[in-house]
Protein backbone atom coordinates (compact mmCIF):
# COMPACT_ATOMS: atom_id res chain seq x y z
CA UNK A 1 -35.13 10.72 22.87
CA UNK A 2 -34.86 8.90 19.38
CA UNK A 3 -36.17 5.51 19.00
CA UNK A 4 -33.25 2.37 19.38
CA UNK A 5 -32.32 -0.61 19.43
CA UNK A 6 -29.33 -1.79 21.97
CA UNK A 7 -27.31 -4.86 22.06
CA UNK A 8 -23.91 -5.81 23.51
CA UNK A 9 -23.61 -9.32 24.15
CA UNK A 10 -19.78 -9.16 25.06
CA UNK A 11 -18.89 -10.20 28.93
CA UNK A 12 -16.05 -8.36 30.22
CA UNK A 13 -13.62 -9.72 32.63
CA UNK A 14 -12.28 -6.91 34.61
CA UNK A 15 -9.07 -6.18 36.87
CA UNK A 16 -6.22 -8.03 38.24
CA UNK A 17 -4.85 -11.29 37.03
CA UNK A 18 -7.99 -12.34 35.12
CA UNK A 19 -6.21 -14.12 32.49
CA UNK A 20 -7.09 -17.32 34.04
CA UNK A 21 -10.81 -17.17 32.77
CA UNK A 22 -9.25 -17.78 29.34
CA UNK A 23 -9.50 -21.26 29.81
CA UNK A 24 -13.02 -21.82 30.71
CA UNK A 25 -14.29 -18.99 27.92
CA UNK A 26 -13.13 -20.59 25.34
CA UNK A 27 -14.00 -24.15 23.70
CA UNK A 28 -11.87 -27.26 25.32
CA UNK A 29 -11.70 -28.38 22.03
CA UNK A 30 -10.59 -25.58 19.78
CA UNK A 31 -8.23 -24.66 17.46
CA UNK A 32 -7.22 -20.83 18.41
CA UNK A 33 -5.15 -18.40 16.57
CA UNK A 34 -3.34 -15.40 18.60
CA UNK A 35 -3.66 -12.54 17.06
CA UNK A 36 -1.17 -9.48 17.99
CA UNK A 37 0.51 -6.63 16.81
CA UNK A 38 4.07 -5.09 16.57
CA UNK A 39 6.14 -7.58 19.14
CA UNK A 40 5.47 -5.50 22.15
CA UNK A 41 2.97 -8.57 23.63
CA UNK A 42 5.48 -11.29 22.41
CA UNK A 43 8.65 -9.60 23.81
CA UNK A 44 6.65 -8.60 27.27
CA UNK A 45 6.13 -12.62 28.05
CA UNK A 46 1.91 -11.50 27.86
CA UNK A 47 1.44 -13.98 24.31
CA UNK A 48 3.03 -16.90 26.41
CA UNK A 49 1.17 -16.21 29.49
CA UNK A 50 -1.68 -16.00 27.20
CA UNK A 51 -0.83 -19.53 25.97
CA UNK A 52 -0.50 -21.27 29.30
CA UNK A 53 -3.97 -20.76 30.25
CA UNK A 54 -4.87 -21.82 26.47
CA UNK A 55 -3.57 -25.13 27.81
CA UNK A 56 -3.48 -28.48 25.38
CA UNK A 57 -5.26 -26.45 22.22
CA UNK A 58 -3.70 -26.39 19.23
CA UNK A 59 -2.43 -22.87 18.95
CA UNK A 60 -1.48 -20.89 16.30
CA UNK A 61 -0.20 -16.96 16.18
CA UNK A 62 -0.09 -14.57 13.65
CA UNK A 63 1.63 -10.95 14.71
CA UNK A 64 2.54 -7.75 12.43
CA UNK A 65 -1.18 -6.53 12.12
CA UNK A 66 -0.67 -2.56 11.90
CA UNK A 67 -1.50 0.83 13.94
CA UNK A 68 -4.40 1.21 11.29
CA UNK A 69 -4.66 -2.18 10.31
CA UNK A 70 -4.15 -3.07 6.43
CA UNK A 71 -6.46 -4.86 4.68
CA UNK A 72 -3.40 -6.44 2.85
CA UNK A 73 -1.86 -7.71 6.16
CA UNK A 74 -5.82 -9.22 7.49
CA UNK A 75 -5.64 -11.01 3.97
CA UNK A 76 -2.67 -13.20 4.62
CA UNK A 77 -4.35 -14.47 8.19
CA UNK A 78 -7.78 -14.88 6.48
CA UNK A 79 -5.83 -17.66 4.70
CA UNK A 80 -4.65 -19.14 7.82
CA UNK A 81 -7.78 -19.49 9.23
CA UNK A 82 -9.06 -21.22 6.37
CA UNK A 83 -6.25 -23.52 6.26
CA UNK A 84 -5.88 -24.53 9.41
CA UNK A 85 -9.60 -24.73 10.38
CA UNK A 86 -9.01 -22.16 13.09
CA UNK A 87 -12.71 -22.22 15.14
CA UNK A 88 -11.35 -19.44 17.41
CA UNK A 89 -9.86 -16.12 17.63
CA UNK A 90 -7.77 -14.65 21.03
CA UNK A 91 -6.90 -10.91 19.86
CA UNK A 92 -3.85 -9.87 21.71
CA UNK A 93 -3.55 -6.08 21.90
CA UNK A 94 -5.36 -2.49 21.35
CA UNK A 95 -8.06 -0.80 18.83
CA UNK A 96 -6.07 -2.00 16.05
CA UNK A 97 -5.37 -5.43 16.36
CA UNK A 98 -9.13 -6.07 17.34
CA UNK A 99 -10.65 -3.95 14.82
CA UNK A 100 -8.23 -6.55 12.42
CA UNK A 101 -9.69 -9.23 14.15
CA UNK A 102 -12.80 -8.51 13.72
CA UNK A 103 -12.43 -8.30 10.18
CA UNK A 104 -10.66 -11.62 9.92
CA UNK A 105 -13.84 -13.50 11.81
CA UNK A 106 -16.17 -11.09 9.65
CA UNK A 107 -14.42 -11.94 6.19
CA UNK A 108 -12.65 -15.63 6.56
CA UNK A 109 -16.69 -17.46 5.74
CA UNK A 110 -17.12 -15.08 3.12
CA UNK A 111 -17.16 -16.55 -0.16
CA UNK A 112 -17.11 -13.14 -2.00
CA UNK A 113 -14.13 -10.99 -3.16
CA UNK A 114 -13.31 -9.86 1.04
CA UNK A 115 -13.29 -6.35 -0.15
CA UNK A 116 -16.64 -6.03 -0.73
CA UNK A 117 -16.95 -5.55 2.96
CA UNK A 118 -15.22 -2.10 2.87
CA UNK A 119 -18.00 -0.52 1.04
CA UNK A 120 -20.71 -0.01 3.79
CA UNK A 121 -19.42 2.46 5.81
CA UNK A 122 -21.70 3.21 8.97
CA UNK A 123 -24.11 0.72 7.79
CA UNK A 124 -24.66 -2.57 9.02
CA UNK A 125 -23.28 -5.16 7.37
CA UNK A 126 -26.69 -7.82 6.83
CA UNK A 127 -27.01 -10.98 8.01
CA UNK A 128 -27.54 -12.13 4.41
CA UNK A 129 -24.13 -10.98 3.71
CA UNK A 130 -22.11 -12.68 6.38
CA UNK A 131 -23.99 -15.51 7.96
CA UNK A 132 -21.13 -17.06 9.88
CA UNK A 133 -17.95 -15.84 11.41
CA UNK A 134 -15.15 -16.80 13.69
CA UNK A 135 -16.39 -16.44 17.19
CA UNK A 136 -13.11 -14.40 19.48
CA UNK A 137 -12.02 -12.81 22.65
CA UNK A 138 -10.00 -9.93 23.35
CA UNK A 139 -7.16 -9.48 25.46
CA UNK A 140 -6.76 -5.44 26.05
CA UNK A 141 -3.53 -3.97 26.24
CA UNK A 142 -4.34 -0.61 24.70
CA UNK A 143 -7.46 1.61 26.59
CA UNK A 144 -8.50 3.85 23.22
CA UNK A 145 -10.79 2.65 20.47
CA UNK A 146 -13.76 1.07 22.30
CA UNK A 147 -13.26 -1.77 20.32
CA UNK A 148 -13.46 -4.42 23.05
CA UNK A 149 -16.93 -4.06 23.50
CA UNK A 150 -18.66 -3.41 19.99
CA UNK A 151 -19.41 -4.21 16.42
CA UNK A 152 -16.97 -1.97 14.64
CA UNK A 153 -14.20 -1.91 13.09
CA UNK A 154 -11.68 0.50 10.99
CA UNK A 155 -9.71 -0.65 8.12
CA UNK A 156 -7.07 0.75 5.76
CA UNK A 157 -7.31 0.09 2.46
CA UNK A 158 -4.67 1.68 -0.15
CA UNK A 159 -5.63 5.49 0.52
CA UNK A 160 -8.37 5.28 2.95
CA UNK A 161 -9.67 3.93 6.40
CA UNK A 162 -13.03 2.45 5.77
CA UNK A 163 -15.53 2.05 9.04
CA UNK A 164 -16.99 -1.93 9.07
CA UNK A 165 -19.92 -2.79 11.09
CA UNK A 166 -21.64 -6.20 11.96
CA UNK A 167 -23.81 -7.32 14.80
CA UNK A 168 -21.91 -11.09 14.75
CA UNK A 169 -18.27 -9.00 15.72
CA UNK A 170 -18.97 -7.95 19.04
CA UNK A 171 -16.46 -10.12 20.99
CA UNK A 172 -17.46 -13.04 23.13
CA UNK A 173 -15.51 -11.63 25.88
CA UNK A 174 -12.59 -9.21 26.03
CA UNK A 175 -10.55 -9.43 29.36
CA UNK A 176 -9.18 -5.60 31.05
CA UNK A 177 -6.43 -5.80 33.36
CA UNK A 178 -5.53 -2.06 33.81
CA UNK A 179 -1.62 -3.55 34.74
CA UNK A 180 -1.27 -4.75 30.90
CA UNK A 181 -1.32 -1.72 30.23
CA UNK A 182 0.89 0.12 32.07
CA UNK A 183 4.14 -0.75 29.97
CA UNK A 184 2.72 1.58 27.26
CA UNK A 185 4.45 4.91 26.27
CA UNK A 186 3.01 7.76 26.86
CA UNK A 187 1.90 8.67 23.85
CA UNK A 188 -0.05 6.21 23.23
CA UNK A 189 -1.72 6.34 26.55
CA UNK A 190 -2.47 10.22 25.54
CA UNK A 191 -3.74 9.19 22.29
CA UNK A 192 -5.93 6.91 24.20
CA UNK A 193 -7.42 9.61 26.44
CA UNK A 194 -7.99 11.71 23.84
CA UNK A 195 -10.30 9.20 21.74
CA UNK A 196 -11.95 8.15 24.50
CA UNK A 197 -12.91 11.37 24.83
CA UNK A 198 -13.57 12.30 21.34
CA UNK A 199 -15.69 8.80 21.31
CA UNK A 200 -17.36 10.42 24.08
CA UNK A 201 -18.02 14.17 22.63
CA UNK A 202 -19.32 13.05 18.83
CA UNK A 203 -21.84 11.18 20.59
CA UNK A 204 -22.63 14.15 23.04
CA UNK A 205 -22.07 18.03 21.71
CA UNK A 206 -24.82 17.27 18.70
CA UNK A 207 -28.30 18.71 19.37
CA UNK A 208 -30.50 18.17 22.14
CA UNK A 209 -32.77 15.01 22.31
CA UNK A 210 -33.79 14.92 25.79
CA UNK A 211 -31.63 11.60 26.51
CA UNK A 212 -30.75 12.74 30.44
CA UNK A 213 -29.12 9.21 31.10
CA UNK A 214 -27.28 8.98 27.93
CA UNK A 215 -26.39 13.04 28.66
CA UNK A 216 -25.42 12.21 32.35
CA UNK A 217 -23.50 8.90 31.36
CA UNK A 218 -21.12 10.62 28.95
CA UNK A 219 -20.70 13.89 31.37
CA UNK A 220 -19.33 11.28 33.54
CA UNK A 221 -17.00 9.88 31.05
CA UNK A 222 -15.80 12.94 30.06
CA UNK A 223 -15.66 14.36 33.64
CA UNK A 224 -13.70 11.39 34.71
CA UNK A 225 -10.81 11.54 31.44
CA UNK A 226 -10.60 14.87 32.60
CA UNK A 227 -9.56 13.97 36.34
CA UNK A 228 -7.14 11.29 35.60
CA UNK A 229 -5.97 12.52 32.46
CA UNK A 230 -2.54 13.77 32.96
CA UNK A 231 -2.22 11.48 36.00
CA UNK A 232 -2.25 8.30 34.28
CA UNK A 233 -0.13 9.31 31.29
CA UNK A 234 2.56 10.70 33.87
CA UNK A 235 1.94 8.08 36.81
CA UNK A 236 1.69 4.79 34.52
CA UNK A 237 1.40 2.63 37.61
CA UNK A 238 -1.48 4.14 39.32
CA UNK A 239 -3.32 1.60 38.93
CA UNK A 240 -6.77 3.63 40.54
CA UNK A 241 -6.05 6.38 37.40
CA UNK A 242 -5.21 3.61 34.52
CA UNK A 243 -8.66 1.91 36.27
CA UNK A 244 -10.53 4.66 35.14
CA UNK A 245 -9.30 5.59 31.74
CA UNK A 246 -9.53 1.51 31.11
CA UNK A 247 -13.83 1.58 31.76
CA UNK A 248 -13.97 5.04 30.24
CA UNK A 249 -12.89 4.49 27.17
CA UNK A 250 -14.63 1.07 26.76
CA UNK A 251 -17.67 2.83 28.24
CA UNK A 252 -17.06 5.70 25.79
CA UNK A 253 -18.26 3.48 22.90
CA UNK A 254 -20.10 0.27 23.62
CA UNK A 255 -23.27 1.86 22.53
CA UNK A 256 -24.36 2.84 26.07
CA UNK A 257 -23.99 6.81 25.51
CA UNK A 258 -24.92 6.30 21.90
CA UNK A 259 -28.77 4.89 22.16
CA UNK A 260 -31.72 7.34 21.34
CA UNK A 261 -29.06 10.51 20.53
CA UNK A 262 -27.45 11.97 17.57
CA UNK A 263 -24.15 11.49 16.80
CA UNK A 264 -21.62 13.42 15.04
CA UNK A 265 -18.28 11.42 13.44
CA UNK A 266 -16.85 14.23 11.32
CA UNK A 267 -13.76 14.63 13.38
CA UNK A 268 -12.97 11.03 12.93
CA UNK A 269 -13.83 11.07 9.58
CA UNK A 270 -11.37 14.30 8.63
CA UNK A 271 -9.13 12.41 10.49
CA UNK A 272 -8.86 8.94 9.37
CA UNK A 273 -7.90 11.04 6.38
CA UNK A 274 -4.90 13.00 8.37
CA UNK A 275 -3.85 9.56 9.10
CA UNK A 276 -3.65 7.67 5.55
CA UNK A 277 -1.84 10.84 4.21
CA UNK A 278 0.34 12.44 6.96
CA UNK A 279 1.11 9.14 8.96
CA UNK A 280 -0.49 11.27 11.83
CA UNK A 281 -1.68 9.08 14.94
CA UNK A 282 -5.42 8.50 15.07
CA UNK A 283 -5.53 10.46 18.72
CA UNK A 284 -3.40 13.32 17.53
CA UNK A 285 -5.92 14.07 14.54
CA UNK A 286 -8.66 14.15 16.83
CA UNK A 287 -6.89 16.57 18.76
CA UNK A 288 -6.35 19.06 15.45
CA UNK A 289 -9.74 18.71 13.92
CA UNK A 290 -11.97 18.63 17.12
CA UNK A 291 -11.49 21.73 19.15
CA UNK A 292 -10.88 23.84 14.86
CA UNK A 293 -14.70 21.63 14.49
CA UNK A 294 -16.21 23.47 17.58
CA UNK A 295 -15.22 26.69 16.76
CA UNK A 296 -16.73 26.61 12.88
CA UNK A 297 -19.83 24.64 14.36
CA UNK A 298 -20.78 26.75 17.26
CA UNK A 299 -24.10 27.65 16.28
CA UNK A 300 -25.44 24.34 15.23
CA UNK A 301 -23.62 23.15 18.35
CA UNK A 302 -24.68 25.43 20.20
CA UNK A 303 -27.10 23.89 23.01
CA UNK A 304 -25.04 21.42 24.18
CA UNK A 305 -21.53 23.46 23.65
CA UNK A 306 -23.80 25.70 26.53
CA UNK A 307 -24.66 22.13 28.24
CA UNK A 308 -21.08 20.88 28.00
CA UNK A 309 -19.20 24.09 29.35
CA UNK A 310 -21.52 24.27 32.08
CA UNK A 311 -21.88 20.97 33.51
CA UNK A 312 -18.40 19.23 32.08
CA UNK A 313 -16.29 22.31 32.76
CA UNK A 314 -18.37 24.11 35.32
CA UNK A 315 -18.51 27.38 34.11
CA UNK A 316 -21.20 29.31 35.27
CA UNK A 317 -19.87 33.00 34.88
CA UNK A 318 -20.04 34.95 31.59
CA UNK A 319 -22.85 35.19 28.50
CA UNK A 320 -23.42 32.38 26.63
CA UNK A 321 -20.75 33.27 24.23
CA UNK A 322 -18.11 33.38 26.82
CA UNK A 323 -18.82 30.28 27.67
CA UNK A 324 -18.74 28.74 24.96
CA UNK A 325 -15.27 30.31 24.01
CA UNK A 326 -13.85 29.48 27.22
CA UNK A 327 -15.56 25.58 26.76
CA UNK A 328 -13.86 25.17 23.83
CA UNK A 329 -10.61 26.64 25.24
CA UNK A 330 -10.02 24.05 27.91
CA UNK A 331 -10.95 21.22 25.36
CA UNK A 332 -7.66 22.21 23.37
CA UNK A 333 -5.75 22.95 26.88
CA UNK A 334 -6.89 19.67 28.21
CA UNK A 335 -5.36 17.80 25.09
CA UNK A 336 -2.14 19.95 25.14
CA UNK A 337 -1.90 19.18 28.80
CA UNK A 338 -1.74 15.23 27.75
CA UNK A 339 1.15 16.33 25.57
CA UNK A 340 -0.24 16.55 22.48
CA UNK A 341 -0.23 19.17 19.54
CA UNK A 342 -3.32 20.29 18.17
CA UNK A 343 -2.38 22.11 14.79
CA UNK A 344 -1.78 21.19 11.64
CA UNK A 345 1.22 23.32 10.98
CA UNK A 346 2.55 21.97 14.18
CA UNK A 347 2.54 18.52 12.39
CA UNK A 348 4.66 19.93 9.17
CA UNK A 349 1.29 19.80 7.08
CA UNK A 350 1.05 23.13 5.27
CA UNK A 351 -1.81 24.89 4.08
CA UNK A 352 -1.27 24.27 0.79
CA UNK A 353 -2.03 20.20 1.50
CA UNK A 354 -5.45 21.01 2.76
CA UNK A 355 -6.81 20.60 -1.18
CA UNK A 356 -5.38 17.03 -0.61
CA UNK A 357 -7.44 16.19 2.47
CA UNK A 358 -10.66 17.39 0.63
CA UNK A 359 -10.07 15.43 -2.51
CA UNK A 360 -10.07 12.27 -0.32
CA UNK A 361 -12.85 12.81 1.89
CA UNK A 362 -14.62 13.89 -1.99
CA UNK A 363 -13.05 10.37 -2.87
CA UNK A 364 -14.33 8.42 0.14
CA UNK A 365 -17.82 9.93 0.21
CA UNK A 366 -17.25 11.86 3.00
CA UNK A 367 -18.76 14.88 1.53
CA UNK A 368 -22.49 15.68 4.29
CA UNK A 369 -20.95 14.78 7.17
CA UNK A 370 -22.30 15.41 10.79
CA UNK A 371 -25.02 15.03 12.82
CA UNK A 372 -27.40 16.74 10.75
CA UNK A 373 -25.92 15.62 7.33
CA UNK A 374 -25.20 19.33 6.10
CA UNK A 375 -20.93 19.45 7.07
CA UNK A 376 -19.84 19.83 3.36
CA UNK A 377 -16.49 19.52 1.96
CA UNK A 378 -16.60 23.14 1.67
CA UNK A 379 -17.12 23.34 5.82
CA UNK A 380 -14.54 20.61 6.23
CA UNK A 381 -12.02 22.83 4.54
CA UNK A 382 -12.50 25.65 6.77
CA UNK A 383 -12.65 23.52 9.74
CA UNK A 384 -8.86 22.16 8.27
CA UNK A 385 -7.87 26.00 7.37
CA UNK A 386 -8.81 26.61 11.26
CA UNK A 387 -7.08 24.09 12.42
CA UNK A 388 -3.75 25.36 11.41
């Protein structure tokens, strides 16, 4: 096992009808902007149920941030927390809108040029940096991203998505009530299986490290998506199934499964890419590029591709190539089963468009990806020419 550190201060507020705790989580005293996305949370009645147990604070609400969230859009609220003297944050909605927030608590006491804190990538953001931010809660109405319970965050910026991560951004609390979610469509509940599970997999089919908790941990995970799967995104009230994706996919990246082990984020790297130039949705790249990734990484894989067909999938007949084959097989069935496409071509992206994908990951840095550092643009290409 390699050497960590862990930390997750965020307290989670689990099940049915929890919104109530609202009121004693967050200061008697302060001056709290709603944050939300698209309308969905306004037109359902959740914002105003939201702002009855906010009681006599002075509220404000800012909606529109994106599927992707734009740096553009986080801007304009930045400037409302500064004028208003807004001392706390309640993020309404999924990955997106609290990977915004996040950035708006990160960037409104910075006294820099706010884009500066695009440029890190995967490293930590130092205290020196940011000293302060906005202290917020989540409300979750979106199981996907994780992002309820870490330090990370995704932003768009003109052509690209660009990672942000900070120790001060974990939320103070984030409240899951599986029922919020179950007004979702289905796609979006697919696309939230499938990067929970991805979440799950980078962090898992790297090399071995001898982690046996952190191995078990995200078997389960990955075991469990595949049980409920197809259940929740056809039964959207079954509450037991919806349950389980919920915890899975905030266990699926909250650092548990991720302590002491190698991890490998060149699927969502190829595919934040996908996204800023196809308008593909983040779960639906992760479908293309992870099971075309597998096949052209088999042999550096190929201990835990061995580890994951036997004890995720069960299959114990067959050499170790068969396995492997077959492994890799059910992956892209399992994701197909949720309803979603996993080529390229399948998506109207043609071959000749893959030159695109690799000037932008060139652009972006994103050229020694992987676990081990050696996935060059060169690999990337033929995991994009396989996934067609």
């Amino acid at each position: 096992m390699l050497n960590f550190n862990f930390y997750n201060p965020t307290r989670i507020f689990f099940g049915k009808d929890r919104l109530e705790v609202i009121d004693k989580n967050v200061p008697a005293n302060a001056r709290v902007l709603i944050t939300f996305g698209g309308g969905s949370a306004k037109k359902s009645g959740l914002i105003e149920k939201v702002k009855t147990f906010l009681g006599k604070r002075k509220i404000y609400e800012f909606g529109g941030i994106e599927p992707n969230p734009r740096y553009e859009t986080l801007v304009k609220t930045i400037e409302i927390v500064r004028s208003e003297n807004i001392d706390f944050i309640l993020a309404v909605g999924g990955g997106s809108v609290i990977d915004g927030t996040k950035f708006i608590s990160l960037a409104s006491f910075y006294k820099g040029d706010s884009r500066d804190l695009l440029k890190y990538g995967f490293r930590p953001i130092p205290f020196d940096v940011v000293r302060k931010v906005v202290p917020f809660g989540t409300v979750l109405t979106l199981p996907a991203t994780g992002s309820e319970m870490n330090s990370g965050a995704v932003i768009s910026y003109e052509h690209g998505k660009f990672p942000v991560m900070c120790e001060l951004i974990f939320p103070e609390f984030s409240i899951l009530d599986p029922t919020i979610t179950f007004t979702l469509p289905r796609i979006q509940v697919a696309n939230g299986v499938i990067d929970a599970f991805v979440h799950t997999v980078e962090q898992y089919i790297t090399f071995p490290a001898d982690a046996k908790v952190q191995d078990r941990i995200a078997e389960g995970i990955l075991q469990t998506l595949i049980e409920i799967g197809a259940t929740t995104v056809a039964e959207p009230e079954n509450y037991d199934a919806r349950a389980n994706l919920v915890w899975s996919a905030t266990m699926a990246l909250n650092g548990i499964i991720g302590a002491g082990v190698p991890q490998d984020w060149a699927t969502h790297m190829i595919g934040h890419e996908l996204t800023a130039l196809f308008g593909i949705d983040h779960g639906q790249t992760l479908a293309i590029v992870y099971p075309a990734l597998l096949e052209v990484r088999r042999t550096q894989k190929r201990a835990k591709l061995l580890q994951y067909a036997e004890r995720v999938w069960h299959i114990g007949k067959g050499g170790e190539d068969e396995k492997i084959d077959l492994a890799i097989k059910k992956t892209r069935e399992f994701f197909e089963s949720l309803g979603i496409k996993t080529r390229l071509s399948e998506y109207g992206v043609t071959a000749d468009k893959i030159p695109v994908v690799i000037e932008q990951l060139k652009a972006h840095g994103m050229t020694a990806l992987s676990e081990t550092q050696d996935l060059t643009l060169d690999i990337s290409q033929k995991i994009l020419e396989r996934a067609m």
